[in-house]
C-alpha atoms as a PDB file:
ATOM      1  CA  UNK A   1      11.700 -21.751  -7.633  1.00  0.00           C
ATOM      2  CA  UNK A   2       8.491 -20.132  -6.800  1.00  0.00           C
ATOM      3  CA  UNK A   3       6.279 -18.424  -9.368  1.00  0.00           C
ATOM      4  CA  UNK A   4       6.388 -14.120  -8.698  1.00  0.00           C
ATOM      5  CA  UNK A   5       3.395 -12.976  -7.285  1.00  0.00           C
ATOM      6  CA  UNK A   6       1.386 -11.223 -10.402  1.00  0.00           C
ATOM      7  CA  UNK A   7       0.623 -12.919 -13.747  1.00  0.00           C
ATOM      8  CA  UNK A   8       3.432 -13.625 -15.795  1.00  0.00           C
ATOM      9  CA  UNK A   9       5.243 -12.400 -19.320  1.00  0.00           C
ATOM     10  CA  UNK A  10       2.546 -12.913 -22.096  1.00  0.00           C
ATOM     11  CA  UNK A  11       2.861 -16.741 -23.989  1.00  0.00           C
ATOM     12  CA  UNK A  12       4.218 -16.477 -27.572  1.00  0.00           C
ATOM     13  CA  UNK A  13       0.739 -15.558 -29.775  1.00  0.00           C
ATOM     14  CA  UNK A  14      -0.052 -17.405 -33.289  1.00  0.00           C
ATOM     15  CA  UNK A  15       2.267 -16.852 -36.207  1.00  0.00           C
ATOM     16  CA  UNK A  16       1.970 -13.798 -37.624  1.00  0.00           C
ATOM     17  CA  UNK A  17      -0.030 -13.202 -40.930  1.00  0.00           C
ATOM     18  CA  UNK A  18       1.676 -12.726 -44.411  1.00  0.00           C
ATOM     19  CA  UNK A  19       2.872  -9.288 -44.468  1.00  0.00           C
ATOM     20  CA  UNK A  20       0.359  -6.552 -46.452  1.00  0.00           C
ATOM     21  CA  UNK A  21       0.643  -3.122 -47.564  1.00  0.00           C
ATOM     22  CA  UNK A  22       3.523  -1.087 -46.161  1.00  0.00           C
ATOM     23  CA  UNK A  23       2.049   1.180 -42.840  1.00  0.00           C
ATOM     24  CA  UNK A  24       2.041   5.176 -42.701  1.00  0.00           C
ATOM     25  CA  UNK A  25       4.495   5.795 -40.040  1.00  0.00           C
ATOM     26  CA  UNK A  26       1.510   7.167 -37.868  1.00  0.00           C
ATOM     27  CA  UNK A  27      -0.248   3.620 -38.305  1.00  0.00           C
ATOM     28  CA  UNK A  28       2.740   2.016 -37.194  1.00  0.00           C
ATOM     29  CA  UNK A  29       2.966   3.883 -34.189  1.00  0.00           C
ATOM     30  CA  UNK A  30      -0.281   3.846 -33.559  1.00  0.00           C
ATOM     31  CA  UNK A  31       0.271  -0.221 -33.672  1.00  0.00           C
ATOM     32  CA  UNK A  32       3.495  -0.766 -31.565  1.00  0.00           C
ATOM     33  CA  UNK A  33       1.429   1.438 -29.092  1.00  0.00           C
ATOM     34  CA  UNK A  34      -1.440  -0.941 -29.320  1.00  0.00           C
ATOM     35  CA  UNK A  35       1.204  -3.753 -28.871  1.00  0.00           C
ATOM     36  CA  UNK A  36       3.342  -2.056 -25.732  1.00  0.00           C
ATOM     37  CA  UNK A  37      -0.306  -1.368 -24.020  1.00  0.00           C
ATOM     38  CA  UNK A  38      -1.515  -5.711 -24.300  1.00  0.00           C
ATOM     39  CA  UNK A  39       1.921  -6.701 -23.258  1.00  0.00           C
ATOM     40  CA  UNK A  40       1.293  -4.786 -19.977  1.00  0.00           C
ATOM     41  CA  UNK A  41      -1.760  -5.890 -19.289  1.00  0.00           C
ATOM     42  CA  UNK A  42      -0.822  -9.351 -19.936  1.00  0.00           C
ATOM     43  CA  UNK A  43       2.705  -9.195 -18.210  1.00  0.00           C
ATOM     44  CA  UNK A  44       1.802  -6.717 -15.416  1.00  0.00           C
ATOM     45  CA  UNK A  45      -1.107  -6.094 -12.930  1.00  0.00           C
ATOM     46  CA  UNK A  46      -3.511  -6.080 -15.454  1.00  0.00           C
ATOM     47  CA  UNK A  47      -5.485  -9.722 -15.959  1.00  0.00           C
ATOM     48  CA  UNK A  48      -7.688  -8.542 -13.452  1.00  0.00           C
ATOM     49  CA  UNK A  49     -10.950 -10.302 -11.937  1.00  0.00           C
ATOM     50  CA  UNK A  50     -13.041  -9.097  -8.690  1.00  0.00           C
ATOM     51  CA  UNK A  51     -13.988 -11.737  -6.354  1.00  0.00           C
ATOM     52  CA  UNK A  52     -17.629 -11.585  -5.628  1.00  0.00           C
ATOM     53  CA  UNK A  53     -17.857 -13.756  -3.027  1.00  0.00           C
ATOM     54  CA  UNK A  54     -16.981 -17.588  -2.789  1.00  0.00           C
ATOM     55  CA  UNK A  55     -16.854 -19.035  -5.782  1.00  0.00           C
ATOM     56  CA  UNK A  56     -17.874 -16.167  -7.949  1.00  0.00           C
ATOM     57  CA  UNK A  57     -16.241 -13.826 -10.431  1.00  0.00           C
ATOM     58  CA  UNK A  58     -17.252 -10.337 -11.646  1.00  0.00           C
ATOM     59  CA  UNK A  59     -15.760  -9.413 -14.819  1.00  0.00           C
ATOM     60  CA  UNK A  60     -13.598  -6.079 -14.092  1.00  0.00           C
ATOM     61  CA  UNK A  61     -15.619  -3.034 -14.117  1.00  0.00           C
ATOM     62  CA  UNK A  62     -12.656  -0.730 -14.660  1.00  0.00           C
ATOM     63  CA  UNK A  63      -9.547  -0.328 -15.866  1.00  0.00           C
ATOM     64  CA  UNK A  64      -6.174  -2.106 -14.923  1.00  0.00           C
ATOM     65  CA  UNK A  65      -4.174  -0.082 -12.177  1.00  0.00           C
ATOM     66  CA  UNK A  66      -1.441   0.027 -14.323  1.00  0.00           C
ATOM     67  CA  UNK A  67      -3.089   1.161 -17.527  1.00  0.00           C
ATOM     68  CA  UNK A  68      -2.795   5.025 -16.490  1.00  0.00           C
ATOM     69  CA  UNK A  69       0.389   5.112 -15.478  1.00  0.00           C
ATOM     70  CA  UNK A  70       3.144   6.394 -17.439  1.00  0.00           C
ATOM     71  CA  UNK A  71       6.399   4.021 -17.603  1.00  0.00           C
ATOM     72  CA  UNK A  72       9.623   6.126 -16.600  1.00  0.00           C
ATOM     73  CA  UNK A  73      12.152   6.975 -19.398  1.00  0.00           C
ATOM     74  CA  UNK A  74      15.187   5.181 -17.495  1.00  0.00           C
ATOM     75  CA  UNK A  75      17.617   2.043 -18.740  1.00  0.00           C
ATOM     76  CA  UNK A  76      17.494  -0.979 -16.085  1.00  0.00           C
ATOM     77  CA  UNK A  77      19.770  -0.673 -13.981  1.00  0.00           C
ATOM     78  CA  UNK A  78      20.765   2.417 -14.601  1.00  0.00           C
ATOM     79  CA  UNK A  79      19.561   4.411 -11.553  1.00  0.00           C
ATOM     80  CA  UNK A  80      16.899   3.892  -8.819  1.00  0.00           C
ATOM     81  CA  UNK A  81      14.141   6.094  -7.492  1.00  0.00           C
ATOM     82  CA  UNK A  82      15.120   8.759  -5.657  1.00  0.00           C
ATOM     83  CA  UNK A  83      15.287   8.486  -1.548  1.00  0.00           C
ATOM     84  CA  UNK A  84      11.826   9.386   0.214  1.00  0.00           C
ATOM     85  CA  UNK A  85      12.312  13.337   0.803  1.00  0.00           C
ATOM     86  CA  UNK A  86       9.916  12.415   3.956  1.00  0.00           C
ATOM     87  CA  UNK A  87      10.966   9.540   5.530  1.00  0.00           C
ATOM     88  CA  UNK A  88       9.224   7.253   7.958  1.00  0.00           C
ATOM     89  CA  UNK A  89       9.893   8.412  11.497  1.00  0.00           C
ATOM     90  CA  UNK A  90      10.808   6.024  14.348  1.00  0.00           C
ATOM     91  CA  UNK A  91       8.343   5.847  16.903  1.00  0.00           C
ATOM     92  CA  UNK A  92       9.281   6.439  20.435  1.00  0.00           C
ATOM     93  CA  UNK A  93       8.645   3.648  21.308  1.00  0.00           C
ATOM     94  CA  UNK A  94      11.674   1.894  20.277  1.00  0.00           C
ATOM     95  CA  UNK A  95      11.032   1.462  16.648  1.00  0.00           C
ATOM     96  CA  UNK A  96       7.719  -0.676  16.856  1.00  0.00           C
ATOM     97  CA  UNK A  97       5.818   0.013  13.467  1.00  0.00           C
ATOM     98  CA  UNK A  98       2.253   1.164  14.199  1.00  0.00           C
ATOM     99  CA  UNK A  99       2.891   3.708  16.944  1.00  0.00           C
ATOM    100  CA  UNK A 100       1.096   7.673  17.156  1.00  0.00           C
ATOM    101  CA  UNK A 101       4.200   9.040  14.385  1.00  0.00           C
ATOM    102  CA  UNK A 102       3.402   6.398  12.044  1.00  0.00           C
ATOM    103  CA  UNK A 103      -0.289   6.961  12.099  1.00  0.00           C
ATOM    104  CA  UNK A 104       0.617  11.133  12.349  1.00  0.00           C
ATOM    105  CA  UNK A 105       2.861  10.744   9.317  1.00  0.00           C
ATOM    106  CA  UNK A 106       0.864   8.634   7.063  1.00  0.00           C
ATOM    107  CA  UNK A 107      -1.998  10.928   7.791  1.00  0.00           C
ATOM    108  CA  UNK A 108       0.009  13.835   6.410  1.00  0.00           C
ATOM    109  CA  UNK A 109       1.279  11.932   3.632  1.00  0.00           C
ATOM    110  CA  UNK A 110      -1.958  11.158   2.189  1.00  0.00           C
ATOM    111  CA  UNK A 111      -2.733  14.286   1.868  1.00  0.00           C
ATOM    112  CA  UNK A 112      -0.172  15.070  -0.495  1.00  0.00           C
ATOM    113  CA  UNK A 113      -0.407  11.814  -2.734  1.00  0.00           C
ATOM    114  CA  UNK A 114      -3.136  10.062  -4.142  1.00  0.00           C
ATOM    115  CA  UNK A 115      -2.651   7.096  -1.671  1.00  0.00           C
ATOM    116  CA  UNK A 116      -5.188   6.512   1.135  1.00  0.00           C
ATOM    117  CA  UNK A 117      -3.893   6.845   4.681  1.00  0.00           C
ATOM    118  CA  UNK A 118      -4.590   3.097   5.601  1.00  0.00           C
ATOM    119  CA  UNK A 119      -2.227   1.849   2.609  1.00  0.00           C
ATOM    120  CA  UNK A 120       0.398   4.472   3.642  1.00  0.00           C
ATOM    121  CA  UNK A 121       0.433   3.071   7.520  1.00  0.00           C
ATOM    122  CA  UNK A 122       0.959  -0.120   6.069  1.00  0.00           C
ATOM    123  CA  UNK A 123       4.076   0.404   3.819  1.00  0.00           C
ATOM    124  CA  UNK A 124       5.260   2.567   6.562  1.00  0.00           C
ATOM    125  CA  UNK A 125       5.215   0.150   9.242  1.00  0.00           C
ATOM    126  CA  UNK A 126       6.850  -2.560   6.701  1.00  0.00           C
ATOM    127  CA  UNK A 127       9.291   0.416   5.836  1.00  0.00           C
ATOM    128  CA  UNK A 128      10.331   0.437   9.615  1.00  0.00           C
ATOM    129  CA  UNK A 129      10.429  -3.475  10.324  1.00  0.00           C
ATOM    130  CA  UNK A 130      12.622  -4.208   7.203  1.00  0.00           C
ATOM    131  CA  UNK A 131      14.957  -1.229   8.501  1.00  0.00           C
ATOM    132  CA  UNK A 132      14.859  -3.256  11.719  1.00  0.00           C
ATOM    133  CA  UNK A 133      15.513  -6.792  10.326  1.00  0.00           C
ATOM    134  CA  UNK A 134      17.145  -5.974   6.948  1.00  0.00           C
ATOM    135  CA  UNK A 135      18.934  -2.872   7.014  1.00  0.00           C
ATOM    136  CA  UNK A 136      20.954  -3.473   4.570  1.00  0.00           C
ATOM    137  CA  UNK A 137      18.315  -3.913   2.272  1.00  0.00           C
ATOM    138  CA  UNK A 138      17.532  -0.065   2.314  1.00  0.00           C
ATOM    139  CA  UNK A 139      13.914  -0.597   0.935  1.00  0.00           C
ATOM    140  CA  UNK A 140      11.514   2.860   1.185  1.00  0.00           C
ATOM    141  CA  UNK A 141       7.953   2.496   1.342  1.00  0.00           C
ATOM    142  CA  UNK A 142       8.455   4.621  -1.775  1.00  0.00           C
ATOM    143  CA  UNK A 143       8.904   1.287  -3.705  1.00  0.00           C
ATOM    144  CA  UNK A 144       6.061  -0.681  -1.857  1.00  0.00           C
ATOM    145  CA  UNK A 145       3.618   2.198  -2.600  1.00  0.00           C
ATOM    146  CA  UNK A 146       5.222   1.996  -6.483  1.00  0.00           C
ATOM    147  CA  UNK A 147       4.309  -1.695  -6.447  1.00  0.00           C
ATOM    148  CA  UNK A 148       0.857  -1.044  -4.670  1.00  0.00           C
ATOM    149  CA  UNK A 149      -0.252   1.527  -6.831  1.00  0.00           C
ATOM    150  CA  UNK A 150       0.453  -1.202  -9.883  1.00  0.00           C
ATOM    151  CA  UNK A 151      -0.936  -4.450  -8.756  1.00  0.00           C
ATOM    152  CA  UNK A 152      -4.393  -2.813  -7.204  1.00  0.00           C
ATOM    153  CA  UNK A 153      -4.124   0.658  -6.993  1.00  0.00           C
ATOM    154  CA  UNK A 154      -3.814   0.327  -3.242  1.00  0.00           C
ATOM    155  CA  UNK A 155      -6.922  -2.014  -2.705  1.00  0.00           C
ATOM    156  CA  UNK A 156      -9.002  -0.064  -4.560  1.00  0.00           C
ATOM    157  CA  UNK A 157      -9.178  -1.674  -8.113  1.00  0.00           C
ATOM    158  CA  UNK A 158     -12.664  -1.592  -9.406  1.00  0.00           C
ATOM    159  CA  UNK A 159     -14.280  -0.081  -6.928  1.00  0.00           C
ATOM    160  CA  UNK A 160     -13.289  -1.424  -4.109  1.00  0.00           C
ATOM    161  CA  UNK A 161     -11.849   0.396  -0.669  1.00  0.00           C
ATOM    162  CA  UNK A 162      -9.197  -0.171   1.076  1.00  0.00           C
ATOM    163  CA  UNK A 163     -10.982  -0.711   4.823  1.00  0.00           C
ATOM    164  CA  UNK A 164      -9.284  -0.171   8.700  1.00  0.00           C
ATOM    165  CA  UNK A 165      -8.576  -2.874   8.406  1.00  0.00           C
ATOM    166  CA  UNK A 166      -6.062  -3.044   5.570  1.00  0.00           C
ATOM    167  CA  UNK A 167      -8.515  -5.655   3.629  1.00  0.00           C
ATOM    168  CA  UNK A 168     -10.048  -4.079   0.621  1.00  0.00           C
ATOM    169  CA  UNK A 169     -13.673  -3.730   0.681  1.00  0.00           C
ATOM    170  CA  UNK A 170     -14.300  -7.283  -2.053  1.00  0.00           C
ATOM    171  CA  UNK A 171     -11.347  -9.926  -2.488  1.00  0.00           C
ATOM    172  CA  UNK A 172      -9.323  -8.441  -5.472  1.00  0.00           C
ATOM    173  CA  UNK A 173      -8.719 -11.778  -7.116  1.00  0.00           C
ATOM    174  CA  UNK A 174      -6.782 -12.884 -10.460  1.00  0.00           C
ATOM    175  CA  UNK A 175      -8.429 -14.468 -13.384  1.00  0.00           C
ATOM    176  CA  UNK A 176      -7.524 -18.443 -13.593  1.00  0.00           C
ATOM    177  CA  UNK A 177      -3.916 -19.352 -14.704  1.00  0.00           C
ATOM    178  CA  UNK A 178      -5.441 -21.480 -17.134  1.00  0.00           C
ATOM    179  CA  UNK A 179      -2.875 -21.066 -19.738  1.00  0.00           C
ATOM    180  CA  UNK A 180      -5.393 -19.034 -22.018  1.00  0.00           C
ATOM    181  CA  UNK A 181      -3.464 -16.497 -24.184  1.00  0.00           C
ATOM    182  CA  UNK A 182      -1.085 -13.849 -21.894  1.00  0.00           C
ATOM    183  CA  UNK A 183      -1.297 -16.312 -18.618  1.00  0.00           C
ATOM    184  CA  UNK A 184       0.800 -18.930 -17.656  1.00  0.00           C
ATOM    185  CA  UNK A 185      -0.878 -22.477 -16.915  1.00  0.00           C
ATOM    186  CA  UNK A 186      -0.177 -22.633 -12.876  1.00  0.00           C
ATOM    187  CA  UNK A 187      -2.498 -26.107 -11.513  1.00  0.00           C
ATOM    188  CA  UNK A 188      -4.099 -25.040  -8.412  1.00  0.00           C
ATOM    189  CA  UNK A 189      -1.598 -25.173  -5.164  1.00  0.00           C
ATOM    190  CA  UNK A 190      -3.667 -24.673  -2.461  1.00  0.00           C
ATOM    191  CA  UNK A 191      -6.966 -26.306  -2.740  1.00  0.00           C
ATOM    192  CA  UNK A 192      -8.890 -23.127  -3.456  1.00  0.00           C
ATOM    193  CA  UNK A 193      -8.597 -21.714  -0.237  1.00  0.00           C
ATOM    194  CA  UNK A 194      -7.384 -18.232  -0.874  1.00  0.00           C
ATOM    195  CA  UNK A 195      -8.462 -17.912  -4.612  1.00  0.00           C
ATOM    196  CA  UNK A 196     -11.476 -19.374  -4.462  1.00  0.00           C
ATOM    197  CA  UNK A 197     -10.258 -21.519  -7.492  1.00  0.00           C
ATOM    198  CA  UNK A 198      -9.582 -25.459  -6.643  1.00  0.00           C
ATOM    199  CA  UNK A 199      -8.311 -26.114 -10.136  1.00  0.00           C
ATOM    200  CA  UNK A 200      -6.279 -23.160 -10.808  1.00  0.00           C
ATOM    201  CA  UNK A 201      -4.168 -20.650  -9.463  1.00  0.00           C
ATOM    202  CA  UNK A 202      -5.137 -16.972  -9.331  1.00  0.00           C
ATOM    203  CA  UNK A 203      -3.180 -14.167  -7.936  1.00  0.00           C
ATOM    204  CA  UNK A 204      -4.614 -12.495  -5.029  1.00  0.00           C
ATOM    205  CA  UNK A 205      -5.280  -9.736  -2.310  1.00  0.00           C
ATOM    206  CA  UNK A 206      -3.959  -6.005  -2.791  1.00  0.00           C
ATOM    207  CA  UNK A 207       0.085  -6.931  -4.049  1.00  0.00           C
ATOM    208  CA  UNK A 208      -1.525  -9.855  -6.090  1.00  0.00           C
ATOM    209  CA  UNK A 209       0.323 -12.866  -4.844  1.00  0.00           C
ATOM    210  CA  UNK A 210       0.227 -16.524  -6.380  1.00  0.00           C
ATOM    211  CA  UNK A 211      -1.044 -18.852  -3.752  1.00  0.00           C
ATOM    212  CA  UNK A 212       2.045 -20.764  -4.180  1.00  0.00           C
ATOM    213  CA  UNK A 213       4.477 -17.884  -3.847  1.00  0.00           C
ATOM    214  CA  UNK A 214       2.498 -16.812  -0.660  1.00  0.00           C
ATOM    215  CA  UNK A 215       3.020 -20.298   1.181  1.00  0.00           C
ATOM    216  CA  UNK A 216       7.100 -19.428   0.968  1.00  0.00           C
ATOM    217  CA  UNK A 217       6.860 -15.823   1.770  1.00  0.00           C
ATOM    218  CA  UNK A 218       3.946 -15.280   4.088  1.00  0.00           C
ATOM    219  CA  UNK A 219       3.566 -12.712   6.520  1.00  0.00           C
ATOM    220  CA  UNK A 220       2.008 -10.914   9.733  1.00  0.00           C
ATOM    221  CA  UNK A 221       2.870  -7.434   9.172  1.00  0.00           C
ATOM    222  CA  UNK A 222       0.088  -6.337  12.022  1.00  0.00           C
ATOM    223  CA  UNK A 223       1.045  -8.963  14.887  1.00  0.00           C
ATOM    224  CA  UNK A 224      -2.977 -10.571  14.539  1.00  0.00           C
ATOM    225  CA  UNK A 225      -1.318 -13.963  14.438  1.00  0.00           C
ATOM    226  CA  UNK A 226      -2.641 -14.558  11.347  1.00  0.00           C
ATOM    227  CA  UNK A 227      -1.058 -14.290   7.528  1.00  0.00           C
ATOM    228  CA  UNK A 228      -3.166 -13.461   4.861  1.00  0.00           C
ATOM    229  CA  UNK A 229      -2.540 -11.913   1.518  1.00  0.00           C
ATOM    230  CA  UNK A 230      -5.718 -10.478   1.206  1.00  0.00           C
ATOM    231  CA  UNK A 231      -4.336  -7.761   4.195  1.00  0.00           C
ATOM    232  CA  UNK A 232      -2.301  -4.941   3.358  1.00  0.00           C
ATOM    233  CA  UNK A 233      -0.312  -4.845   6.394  1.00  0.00           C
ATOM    234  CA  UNK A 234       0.685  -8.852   5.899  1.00  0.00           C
ATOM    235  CA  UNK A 235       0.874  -8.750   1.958  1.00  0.00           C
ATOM    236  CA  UNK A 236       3.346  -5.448   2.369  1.00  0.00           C
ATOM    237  CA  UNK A 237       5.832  -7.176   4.659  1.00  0.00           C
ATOM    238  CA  UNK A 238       5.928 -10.512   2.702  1.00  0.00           C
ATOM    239  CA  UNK A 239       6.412  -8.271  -0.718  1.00  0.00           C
ATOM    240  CA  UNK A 240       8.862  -6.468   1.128  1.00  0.00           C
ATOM    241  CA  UNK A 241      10.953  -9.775   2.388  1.00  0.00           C
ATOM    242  CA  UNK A 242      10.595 -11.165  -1.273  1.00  0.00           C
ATOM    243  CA  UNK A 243      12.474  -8.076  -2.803  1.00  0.00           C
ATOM    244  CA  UNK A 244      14.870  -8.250  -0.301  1.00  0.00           C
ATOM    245  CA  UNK A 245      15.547 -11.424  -0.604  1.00  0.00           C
ATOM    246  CA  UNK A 246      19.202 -12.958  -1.741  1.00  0.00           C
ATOM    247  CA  UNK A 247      20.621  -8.967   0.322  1.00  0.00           C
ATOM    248  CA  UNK A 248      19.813  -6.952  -2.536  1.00  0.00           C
ATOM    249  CA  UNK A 249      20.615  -3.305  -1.268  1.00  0.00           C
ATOM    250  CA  UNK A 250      17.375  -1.693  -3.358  1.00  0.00           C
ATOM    251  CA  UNK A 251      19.228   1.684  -2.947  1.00  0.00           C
ATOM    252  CA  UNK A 252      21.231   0.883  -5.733  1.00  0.00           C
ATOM    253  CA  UNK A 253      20.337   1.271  -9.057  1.00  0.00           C
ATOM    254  CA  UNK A 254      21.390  -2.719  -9.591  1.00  0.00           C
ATOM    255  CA  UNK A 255      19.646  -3.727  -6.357  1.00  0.00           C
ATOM    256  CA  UNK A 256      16.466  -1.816  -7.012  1.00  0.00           C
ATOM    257  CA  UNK A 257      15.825  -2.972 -10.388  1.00  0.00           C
ATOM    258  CA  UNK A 258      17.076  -6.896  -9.115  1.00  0.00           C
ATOM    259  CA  UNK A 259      14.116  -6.685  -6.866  1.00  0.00           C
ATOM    260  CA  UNK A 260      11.266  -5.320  -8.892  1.00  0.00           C
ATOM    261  CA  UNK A 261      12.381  -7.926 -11.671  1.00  0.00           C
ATOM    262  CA  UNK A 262      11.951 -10.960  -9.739  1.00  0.00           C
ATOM    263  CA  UNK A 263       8.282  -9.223  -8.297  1.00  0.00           C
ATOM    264  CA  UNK A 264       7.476  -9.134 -12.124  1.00  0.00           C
ATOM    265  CA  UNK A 265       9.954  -9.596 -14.703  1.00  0.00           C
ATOM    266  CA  UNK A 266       8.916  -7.471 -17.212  1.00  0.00           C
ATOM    267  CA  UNK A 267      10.832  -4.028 -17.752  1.00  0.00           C
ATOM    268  CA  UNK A 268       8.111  -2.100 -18.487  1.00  0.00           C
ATOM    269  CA  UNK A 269       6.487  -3.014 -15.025  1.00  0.00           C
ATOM    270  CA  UNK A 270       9.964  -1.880 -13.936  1.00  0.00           C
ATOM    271  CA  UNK A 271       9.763   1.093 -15.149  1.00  0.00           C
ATOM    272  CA  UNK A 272       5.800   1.932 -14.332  1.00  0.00           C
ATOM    273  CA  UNK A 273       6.796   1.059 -10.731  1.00  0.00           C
ATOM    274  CA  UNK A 274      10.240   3.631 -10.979  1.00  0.00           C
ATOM    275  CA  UNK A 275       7.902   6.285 -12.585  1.00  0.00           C
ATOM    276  CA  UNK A 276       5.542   5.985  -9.271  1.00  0.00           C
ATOM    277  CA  UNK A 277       7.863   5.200  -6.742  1.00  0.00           C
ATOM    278  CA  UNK A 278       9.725   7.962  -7.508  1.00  0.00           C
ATOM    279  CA  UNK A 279       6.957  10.815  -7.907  1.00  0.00           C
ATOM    280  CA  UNK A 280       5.963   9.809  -4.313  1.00  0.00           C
ATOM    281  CA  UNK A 281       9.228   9.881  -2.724  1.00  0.00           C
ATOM    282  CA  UNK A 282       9.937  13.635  -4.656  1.00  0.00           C
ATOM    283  CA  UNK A 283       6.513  14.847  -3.562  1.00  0.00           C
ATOM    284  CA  UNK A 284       6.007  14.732   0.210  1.00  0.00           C
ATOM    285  CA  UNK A 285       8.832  16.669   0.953  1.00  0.00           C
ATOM    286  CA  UNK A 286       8.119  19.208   4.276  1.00  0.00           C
END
């Protein structure tokens, strides 16, 4: 089974100290806060280096994508995001993703959400190739803007911008899966040559993938003849394949919530990924 692309659940810590003074109840909200916030940045989108160039790492120079974001107040399983109010529109020319309404409509759409145009064209066009060659699958770029918004903020974590290209601006790379607290120990898979890393793996490009999980599941979402999950347009069709994977209908509360899981399977990420998915789908309406 491969590894889900983004950094997995947190390791067990040390054993906890013996037990002091009873907490105010404001203290011990204040702590299981505290706690909910580390578990997300160790389970989530959120152990976080930016590549600055071959072989070198910057330490992060803001905040986690998924820091800001407010998890949604709904049970797993229980119900999925609503249905884009603005849908992708077919081109006319027989469905191929990338045409003039694509472009037109992801252009409009930006200016409604905080997502850049670029990032929109991309889930968009993966929006219209899954209806194409999974239909049953019923996955909205609704959900791959959700998981976007989490993993890099749509290419532009720390600083960096998402480019015509659908490449953010610097390599958004992963710190080493070294096993160090919160990270699983992952040996490197692929020789260094999307990570940068030869002795461990690191999550990378804008939807974070393992180098391992991207040799199973990648993609050319924008017909270049190359796969690379450092592109938008690739890393957004081979997300979208992985969560439909196994026919999951993600229109379904139990589909939906199937997917996301095996992206990340924490339920807070879950929910952090309902609470945006489903704010853009309500809010580009007309």
């Amino acid at each position: 089974m491969t590894a889900p692309p983004g950094p997995p659940p947190a390791a067990p810590g040390p054993p906890p100290a013996a037990p002091g003074p009873p907490l105010p109840p404001r203290a011990v909200l204040a702590a299981v806060s505290a706690l909910v916030v580390m578990v997300v940045l160790a389970a989530g989108a959120a152990v976080w280096a930016l590549a600055g160039g071959p072989g070198g790492r910057e330490k992060p120079n803001a905040d986690p994508p998924a820091v800001d974001i407010t998890p949604a107040d709904v049970e797993p399983g229980a119900q999925a995001p609503a249905p884009a109010a603005q849908p992708v529109p077919v081109p006319a020319s027989q469905g191929v993703p990338g045409g003039d309404a694509v472009t037109e409509w992801a252009d409009r759409t930006a200016r409604q959400i905080d997502v850049p145009a670029r990032a929109l064209h991309a889930y968009a066009a993966t929006d219209l190739t899954m209806r194409s060659e999974a239909p049953a699958c019923r996955l909205s770029w609704a959900t791959l803007a959700g998981i976007g918004r989490l993993e890099s903020n749509h290419g532009r974590f720390a600083g960096a911008r998402l480019g015509p290209d659908g490449r953010p601006s610097r390599p958004i790379v992963g710190v080493p899966l070294d096993g160090s607290p919160g990270v699983r120990d992952i040996p490197d898979t692929d020789g260094g040559r999307l990570d940068g890393d030869a002795t461990h793996d690191r999550a990378v490009g804008p939807l974070q993938f393992i180098p391992s999980t991207w040799a199973r599941w990648a993609a050319d979402g924008d017909g270049d003849q190359q796969a690379d999950p450092h592109d938008l347009d690739d890393a957004a069709l081979a997300a979208a394949r992985y969560l439909c994977d196994r026919g999951r209908d993600t229109a379904t509360p139990g589909g939906w919530w199937a997917a996301v899981l095996t992206y990340n399977n924490s339920v807070d990420y879950g929910r952090r990924v309902f609470g945006v998915a489903d704010r853009y789908a309500r809010s580009t309406a007309g």
